[in-house]
C-alpha atoms as a PDB file:
ATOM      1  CA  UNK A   1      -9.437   4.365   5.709  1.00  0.00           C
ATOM      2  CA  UNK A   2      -9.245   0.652   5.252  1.00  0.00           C
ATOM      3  CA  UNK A   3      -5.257   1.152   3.369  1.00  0.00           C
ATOM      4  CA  UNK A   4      -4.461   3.226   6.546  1.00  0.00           C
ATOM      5  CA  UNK A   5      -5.379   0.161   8.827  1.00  0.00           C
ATOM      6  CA  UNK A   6      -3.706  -2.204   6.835  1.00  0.00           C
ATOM      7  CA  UNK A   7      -0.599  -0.023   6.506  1.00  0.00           C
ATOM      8  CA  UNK A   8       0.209   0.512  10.066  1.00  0.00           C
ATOM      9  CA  UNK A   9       0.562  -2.977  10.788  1.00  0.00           C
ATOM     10  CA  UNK A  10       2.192  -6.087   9.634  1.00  0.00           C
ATOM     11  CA  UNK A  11       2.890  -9.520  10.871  1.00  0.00           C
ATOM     12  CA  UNK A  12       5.039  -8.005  14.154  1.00  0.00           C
ATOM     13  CA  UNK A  13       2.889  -5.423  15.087  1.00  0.00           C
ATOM     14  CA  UNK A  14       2.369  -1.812  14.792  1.00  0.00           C
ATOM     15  CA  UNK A  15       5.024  -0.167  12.038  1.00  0.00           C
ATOM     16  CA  UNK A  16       4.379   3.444  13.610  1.00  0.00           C
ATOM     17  CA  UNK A  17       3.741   6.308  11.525  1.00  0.00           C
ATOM     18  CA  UNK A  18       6.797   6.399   9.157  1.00  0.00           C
ATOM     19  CA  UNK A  19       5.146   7.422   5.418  1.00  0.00           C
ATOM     20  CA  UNK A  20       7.714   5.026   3.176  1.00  0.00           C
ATOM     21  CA  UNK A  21       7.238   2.442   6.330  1.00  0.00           C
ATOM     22  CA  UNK A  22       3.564   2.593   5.634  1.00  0.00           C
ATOM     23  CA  UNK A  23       3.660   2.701   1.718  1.00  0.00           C
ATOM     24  CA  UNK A  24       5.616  -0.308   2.285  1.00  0.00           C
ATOM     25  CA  UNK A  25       2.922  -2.325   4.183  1.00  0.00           C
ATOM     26  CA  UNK A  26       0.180  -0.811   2.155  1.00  0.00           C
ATOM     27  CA  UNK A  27       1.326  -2.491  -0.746  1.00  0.00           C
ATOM     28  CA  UNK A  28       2.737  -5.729   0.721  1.00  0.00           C
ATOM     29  CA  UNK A  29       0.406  -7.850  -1.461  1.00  0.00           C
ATOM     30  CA  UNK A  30       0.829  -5.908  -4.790  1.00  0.00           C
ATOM     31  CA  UNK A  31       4.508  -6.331  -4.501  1.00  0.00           C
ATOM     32  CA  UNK A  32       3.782 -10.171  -3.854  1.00  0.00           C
ATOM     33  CA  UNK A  33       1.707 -10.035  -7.415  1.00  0.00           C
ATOM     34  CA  UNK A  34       4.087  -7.927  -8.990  1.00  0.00           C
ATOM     35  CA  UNK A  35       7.097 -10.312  -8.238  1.00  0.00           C
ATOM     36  CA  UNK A  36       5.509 -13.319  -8.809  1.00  0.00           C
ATOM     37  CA  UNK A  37       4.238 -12.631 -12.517  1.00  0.00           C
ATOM     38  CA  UNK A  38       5.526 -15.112 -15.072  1.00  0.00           C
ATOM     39  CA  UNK A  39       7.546 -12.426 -16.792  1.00  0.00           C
ATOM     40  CA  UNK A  40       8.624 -10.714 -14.488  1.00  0.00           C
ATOM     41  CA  UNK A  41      10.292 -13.966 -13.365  1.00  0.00           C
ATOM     42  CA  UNK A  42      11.549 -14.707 -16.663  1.00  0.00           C
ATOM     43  CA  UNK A  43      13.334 -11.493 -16.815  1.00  0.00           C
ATOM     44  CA  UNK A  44      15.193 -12.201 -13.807  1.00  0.00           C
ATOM     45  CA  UNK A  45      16.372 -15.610 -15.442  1.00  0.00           C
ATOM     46  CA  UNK A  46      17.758 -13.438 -18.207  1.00  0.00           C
ATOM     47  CA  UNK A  47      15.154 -14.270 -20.385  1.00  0.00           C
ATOM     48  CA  UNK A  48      14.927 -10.825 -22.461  1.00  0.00           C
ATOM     49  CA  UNK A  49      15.465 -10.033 -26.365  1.00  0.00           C
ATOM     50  CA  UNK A  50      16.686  -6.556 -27.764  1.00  0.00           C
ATOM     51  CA  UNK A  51      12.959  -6.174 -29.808  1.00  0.00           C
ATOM     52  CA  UNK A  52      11.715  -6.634 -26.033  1.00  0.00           C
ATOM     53  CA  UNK A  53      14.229  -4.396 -23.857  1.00  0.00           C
ATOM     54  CA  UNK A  54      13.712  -1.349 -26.857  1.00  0.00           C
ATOM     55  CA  UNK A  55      10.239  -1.589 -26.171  1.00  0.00           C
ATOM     56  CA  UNK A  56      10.209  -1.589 -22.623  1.00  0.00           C
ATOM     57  CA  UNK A  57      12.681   1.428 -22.884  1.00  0.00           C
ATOM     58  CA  UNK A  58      10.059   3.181 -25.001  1.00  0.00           C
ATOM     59  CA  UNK A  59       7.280   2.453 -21.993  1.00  0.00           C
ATOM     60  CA  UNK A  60       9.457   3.236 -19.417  1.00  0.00           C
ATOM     61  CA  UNK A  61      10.274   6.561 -21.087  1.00  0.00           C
ATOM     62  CA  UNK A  62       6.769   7.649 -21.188  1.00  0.00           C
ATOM     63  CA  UNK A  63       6.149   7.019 -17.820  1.00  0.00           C
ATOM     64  CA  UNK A  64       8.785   8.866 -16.895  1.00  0.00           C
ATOM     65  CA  UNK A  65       8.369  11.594 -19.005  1.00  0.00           C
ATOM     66  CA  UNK A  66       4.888  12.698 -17.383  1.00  0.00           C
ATOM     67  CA  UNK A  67       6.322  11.972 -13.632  1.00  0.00           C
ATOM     68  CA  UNK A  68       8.992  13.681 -14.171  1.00  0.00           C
ATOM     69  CA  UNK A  69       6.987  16.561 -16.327  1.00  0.00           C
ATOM     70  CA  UNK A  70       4.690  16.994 -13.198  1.00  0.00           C
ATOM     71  CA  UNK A  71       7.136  17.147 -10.232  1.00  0.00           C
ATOM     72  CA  UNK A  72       9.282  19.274 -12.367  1.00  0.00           C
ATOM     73  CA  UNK A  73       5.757  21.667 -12.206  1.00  0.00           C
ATOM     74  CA  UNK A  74       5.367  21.084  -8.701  1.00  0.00           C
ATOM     75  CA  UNK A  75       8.493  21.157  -7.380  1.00  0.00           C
ATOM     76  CA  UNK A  76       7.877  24.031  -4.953  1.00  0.00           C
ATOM     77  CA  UNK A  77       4.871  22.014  -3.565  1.00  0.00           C
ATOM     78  CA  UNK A  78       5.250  21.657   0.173  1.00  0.00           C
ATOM     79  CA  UNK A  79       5.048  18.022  -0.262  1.00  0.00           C
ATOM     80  CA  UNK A  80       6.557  17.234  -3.366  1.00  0.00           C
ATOM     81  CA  UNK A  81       9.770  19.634  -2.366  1.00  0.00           C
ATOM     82  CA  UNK A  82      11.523  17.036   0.400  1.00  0.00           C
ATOM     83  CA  UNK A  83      11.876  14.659  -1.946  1.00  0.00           C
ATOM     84  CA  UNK A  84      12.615  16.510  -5.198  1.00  0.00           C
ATOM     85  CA  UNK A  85      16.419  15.422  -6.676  1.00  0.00           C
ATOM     86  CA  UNK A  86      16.098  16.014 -10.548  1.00  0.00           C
ATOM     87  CA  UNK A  87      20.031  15.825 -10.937  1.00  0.00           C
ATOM     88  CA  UNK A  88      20.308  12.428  -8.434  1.00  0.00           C
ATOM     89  CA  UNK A  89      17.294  10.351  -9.756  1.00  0.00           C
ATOM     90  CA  UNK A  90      15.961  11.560 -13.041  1.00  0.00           C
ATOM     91  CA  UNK A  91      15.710   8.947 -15.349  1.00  0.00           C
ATOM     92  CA  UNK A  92      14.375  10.667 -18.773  1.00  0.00           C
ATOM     93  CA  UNK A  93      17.521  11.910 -19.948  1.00  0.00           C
ATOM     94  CA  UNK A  94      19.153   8.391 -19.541  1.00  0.00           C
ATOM     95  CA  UNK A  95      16.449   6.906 -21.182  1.00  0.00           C
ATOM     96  CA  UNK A  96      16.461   9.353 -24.493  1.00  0.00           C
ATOM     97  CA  UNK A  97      19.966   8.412 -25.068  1.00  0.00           C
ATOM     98  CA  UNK A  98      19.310   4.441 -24.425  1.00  0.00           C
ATOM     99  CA  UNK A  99      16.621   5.118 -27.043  1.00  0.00           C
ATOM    100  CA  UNK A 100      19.050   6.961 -28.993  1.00  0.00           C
ATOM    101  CA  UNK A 101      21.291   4.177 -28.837  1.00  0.00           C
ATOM    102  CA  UNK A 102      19.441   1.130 -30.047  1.00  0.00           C
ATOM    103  CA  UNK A 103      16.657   3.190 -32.273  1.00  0.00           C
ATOM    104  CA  UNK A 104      18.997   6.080 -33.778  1.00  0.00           C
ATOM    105  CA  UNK A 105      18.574   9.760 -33.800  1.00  0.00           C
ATOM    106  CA  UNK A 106      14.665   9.030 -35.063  1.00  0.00           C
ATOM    107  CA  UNK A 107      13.774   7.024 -32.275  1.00  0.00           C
ATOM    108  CA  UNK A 108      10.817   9.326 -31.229  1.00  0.00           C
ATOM    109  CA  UNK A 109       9.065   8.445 -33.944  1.00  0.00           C
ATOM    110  CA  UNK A 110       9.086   4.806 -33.311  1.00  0.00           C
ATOM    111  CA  UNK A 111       7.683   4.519 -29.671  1.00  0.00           C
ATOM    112  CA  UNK A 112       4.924   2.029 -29.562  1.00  0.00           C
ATOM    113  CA  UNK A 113       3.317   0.900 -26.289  1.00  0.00           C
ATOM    114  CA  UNK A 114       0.435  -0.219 -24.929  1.00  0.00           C
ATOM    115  CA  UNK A 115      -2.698   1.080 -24.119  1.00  0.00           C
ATOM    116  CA  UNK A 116      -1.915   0.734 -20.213  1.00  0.00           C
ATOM    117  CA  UNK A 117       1.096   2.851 -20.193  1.00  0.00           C
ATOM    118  CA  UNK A 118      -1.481   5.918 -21.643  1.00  0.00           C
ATOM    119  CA  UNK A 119      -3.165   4.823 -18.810  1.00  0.00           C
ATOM    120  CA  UNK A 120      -0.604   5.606 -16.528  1.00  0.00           C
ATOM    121  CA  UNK A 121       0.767   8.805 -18.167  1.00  0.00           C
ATOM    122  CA  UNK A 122      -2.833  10.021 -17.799  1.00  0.00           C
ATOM    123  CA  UNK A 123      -2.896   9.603 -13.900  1.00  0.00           C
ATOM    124  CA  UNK A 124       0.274  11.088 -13.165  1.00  0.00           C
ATOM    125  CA  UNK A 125      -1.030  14.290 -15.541  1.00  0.00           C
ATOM    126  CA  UNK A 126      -4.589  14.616 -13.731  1.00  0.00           C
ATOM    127  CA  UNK A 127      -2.605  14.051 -10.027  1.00  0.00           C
ATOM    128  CA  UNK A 128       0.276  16.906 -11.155  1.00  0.00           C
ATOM    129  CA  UNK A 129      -2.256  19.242 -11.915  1.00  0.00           C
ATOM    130  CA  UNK A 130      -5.236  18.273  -9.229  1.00  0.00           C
ATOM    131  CA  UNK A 131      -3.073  16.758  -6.114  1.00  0.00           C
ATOM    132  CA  UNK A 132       0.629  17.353  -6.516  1.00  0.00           C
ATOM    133  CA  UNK A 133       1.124  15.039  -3.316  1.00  0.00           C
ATOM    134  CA  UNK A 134       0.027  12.195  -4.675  1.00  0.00           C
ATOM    135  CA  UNK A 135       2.963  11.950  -6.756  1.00  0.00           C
ATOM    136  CA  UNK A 136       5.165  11.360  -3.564  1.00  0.00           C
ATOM    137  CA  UNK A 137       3.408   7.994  -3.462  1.00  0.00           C
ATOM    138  CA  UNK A 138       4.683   7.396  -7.419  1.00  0.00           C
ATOM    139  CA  UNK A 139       8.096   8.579  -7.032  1.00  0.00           C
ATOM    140  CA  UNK A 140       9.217   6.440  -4.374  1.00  0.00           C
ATOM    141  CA  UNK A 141       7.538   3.482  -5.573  1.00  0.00           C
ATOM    142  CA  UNK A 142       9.629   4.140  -8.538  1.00  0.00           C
ATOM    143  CA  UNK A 143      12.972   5.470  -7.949  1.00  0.00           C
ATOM    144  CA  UNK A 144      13.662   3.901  -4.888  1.00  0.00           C
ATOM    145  CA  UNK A 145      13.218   0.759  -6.615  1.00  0.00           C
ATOM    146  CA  UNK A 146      15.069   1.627  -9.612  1.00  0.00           C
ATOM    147  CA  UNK A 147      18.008   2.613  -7.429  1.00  0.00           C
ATOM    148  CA  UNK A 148      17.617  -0.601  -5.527  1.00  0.00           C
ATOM    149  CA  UNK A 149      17.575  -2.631  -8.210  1.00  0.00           C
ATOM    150  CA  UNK A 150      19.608  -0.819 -10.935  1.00  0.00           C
ATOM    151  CA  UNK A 151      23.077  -2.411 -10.615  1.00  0.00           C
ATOM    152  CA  UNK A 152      21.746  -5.996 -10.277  1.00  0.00           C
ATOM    153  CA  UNK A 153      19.375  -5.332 -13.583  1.00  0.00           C
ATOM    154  CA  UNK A 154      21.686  -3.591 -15.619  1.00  0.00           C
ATOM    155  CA  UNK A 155      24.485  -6.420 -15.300  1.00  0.00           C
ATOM    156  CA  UNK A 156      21.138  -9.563 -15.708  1.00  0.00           C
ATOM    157  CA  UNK A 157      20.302  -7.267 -18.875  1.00  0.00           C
ATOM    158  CA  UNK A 158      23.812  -6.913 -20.480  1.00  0.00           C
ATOM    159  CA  UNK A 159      24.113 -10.606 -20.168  1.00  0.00           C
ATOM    160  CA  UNK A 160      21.043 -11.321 -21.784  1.00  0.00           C
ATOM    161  CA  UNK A 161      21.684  -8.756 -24.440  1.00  0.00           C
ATOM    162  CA  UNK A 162      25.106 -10.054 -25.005  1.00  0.00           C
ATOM    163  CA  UNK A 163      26.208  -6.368 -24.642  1.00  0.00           C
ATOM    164  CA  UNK A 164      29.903  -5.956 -24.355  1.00  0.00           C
ATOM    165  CA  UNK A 165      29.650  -2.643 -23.130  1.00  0.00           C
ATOM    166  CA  UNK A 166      27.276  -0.213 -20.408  1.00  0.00           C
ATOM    167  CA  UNK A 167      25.701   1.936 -23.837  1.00  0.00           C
ATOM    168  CA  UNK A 168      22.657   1.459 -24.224  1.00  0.00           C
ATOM    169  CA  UNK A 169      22.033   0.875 -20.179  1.00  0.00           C
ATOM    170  CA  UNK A 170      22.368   3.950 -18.971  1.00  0.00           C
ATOM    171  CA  UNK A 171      19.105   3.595 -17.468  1.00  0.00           C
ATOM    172  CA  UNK A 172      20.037   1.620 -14.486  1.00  0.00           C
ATOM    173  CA  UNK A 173      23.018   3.908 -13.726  1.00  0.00           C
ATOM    174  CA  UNK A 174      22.713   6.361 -11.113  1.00  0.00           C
ATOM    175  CA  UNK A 175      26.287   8.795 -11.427  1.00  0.00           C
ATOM    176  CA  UNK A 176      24.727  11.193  -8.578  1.00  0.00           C
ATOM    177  CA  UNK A 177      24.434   8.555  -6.192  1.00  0.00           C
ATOM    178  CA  UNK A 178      27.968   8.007  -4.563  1.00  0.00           C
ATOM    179  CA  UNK A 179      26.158   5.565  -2.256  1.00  0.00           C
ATOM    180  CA  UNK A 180      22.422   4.181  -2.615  1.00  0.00           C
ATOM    181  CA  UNK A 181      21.842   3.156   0.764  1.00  0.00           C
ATOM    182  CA  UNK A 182      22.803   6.076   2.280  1.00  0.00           C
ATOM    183  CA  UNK A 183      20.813   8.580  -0.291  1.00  0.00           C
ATOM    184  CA  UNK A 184      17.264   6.256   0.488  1.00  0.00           C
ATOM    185  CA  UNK A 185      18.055   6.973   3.983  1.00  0.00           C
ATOM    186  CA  UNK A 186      17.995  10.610   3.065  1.00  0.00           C
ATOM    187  CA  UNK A 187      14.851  10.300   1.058  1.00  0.00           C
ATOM    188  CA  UNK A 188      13.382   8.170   3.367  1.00  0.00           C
ATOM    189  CA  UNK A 189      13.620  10.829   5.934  1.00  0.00           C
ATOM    190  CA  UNK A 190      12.701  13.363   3.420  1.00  0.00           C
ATOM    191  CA  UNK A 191       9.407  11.762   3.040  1.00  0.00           C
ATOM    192  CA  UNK A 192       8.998  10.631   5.767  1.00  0.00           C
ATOM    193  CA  UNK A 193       8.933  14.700   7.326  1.00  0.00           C
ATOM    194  CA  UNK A 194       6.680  15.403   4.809  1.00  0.00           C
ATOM    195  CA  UNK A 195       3.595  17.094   6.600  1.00  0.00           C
ATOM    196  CA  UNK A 196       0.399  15.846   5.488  1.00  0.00           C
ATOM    197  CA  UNK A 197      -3.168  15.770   7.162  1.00  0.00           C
ATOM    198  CA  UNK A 198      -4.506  11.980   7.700  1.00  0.00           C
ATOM    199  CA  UNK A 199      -6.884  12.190   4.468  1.00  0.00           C
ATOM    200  CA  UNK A 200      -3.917  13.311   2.708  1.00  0.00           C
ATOM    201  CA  UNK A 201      -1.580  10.032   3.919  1.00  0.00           C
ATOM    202  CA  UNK A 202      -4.972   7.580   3.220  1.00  0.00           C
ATOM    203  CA  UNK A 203      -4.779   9.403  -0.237  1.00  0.00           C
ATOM    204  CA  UNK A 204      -0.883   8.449  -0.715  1.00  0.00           C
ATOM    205  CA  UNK A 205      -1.406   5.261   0.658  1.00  0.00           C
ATOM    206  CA  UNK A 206      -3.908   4.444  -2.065  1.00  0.00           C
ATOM    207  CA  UNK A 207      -1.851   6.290  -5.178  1.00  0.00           C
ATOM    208  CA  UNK A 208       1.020   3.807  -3.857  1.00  0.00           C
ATOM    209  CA  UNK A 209      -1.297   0.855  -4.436  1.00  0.00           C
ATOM    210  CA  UNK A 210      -2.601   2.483  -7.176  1.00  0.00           C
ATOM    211  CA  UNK A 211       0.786   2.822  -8.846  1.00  0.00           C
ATOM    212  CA  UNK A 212       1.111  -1.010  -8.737  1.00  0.00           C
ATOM    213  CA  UNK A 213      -1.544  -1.606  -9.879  1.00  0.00           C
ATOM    214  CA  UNK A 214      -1.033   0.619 -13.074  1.00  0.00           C
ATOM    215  CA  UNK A 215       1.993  -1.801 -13.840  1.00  0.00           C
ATOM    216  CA  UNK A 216       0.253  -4.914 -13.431  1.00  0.00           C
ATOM    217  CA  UNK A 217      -2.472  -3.607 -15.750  1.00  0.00           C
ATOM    218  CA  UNK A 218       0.470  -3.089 -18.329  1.00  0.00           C
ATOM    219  CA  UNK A 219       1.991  -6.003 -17.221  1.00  0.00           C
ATOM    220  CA  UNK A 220      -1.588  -7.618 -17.896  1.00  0.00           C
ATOM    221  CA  UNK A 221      -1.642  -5.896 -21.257  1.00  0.00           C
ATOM    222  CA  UNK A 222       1.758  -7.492 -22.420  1.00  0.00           C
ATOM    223  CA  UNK A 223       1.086 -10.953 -21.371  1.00  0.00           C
ATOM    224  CA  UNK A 224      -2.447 -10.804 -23.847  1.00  0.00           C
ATOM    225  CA  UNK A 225      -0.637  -9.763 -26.377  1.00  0.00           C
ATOM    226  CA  UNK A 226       2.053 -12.100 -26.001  1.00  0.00           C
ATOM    227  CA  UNK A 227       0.086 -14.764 -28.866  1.00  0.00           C
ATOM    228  CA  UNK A 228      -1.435 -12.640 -31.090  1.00  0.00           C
ATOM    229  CA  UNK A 229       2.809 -11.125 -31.603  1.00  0.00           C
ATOM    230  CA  UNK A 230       4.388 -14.916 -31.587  1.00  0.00           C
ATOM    231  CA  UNK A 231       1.236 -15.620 -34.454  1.00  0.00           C
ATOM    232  CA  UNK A 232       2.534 -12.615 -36.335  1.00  0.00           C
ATOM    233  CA  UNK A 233       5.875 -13.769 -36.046  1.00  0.00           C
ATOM    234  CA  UNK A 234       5.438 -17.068 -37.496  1.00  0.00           C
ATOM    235  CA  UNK A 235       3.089 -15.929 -39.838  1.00  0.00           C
ATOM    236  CA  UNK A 236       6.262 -13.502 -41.358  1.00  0.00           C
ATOM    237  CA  UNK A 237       9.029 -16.301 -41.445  1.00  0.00           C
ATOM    238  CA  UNK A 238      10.760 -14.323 -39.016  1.00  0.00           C
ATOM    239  CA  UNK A 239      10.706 -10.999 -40.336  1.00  0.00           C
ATOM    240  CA  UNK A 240      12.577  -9.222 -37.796  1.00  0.00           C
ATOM    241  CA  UNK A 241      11.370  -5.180 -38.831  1.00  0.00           C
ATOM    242  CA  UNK A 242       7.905  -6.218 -38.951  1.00  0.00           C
ATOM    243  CA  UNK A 243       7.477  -8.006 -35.806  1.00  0.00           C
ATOM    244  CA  UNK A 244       9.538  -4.773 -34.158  1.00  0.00           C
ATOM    245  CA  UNK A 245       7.134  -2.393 -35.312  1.00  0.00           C
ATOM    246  CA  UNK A 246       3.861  -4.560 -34.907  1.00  0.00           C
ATOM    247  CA  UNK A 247       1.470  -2.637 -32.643  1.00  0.00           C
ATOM    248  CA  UNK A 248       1.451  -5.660 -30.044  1.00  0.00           C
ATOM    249  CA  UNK A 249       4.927  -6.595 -29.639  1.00  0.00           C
ATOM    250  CA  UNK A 250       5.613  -5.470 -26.268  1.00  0.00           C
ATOM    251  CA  UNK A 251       6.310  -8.610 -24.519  1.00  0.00           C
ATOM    252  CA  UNK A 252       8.173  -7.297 -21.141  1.00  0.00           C
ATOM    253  CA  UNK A 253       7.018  -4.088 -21.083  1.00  0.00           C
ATOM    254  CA  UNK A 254       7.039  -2.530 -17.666  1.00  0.00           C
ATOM    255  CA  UNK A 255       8.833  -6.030 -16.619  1.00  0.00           C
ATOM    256  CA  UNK A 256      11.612  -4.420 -15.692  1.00  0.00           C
ATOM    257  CA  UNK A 257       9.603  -1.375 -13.684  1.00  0.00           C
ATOM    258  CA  UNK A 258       8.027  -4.029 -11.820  1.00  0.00           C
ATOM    259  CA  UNK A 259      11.141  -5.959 -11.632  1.00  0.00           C
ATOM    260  CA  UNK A 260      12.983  -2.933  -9.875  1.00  0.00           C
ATOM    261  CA  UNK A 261      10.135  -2.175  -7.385  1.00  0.00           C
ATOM    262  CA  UNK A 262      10.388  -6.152  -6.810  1.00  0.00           C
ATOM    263  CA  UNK A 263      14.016  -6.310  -5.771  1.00  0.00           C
ATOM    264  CA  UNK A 264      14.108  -2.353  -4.718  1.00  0.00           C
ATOM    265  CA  UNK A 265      11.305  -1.284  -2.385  1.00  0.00           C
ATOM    266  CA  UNK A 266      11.723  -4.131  -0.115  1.00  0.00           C
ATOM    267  CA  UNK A 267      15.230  -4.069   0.526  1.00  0.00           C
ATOM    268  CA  UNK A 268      14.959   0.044   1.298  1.00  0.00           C
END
């Protein structure tokens, strides 16, 4: 119970027992991590390569692909039903044509990531299939920060792409949205109705720090392979195709997940 005590208070007092309000406390010092990482900073400087952003799409894509797999299963779950809006947030469709974009029509065969994102993928399978409402705690930590953080992303990212053009960033647009701050209001108070008993909310509490912590393991993953990729780029004179399809390029990764839940999930 120790993330339940944490969670309903912060430096003025009691926060009450709002869910997202909680969530939001619970993981006050993994956000503070998260935002603070070296590349995660550097990505906000517009510090990103194409080899890097098609890479992070590819991580990003199988993350979603299981969280979206599993609520799609569970969508009649009492708690995973408030807060269920496959045509307003989905992301996996947007990502398959990014993909499509920058890797061609083959692009599935090309995904590479790291060990970290399997990771992930793994715990949002076991939690779809063993406690459905634990995956309340990993959507809103993501798509609330996505939508939060979309517009400001997607325009830092086509400048540092040199993109003249939104293909290829279809990722960070959200065309059932009309207006973002009034839809997290609605899923705020989705989630927030959600009826769960107090072992249940310590359990969501945790998944929410949990699901932080997943990204900063990837995060963590990215940054060690950082030298062994810029060796293996020096060591090929530059050889562009190689270095993009060397097992340890991904340099940003989930930078840009982490990013989103930086400048997103505090601002809901």
């Amino acid at each position: 119970m120790e993330t339940m005590k944490s969670a309903r208070k912060t430096e003025s007092g009691d926060i009450g027992s709002d869910l997202s309000e909680q969530v939001k406390a619970a993981t006050k010092d993994c956000h503070v991590r998260a935002e603070n990482t070296q590349l995660m900073l550097s990505y906000q400087k517009g510090h990103i390569t194409l080899p890097q952003y098609k890479v992070l799409l590819c991580s990003l894509h199988e993350i979603y692909k299981a969280l979206e797999d599993e609520l799609d299963r569970n969508s009649s779950h009492p708690a995973v039903a408030p807060i269920y809006f496959p045509q307003e947030l989905a992301r996996l469709e947007t990502l398959e044509k990014d993909l499509e974009h920058f890797l061609g029509s083959g692009w599935r065969k090309r995904v590479v990531v790291p060990a970290a994102t399997h990771r992930y993928q793994q715990r949002l399978r076991q939690i779809g299939k063993e406690r459905p409402e634990l995956l309340v705690a990993h959507a809103y930590t993501r798509y609330l920060g996505d939508l939060s953080g979309g517009q400001v992303l997607g325009k830092i990212t086509q400048k540092s792409l040199g993109l003249s053009s939104q293909e290829g960033l279809s990722f960070f647009s959200f065309p059932g949205v009309t207006s973002p701050n009034r839809f997290k209001q609605l899923y705020r108070s989705r989630m927030n109705g959600i009826e769960l008993t107090e072992e249940e909310r310590a359990a969501v509490l945790e998944e929410a720090v949990a699901a932080f912590e997943l990204n900063i393991q990837v995060f963590d993953d990215l940054q060690k392979m950082l030298s062994v990729t810029t060796e293996a780029v020096d060591q090929s004179a530059g050889n562009v195709v190689r270095t993009a399809t060397f097992p340890s390029l991904p340099i940003v990764g989930l930078c840009v997940a982490l990013t989103t839940i930086g400048l997103g999930i505090y601002s809901l």
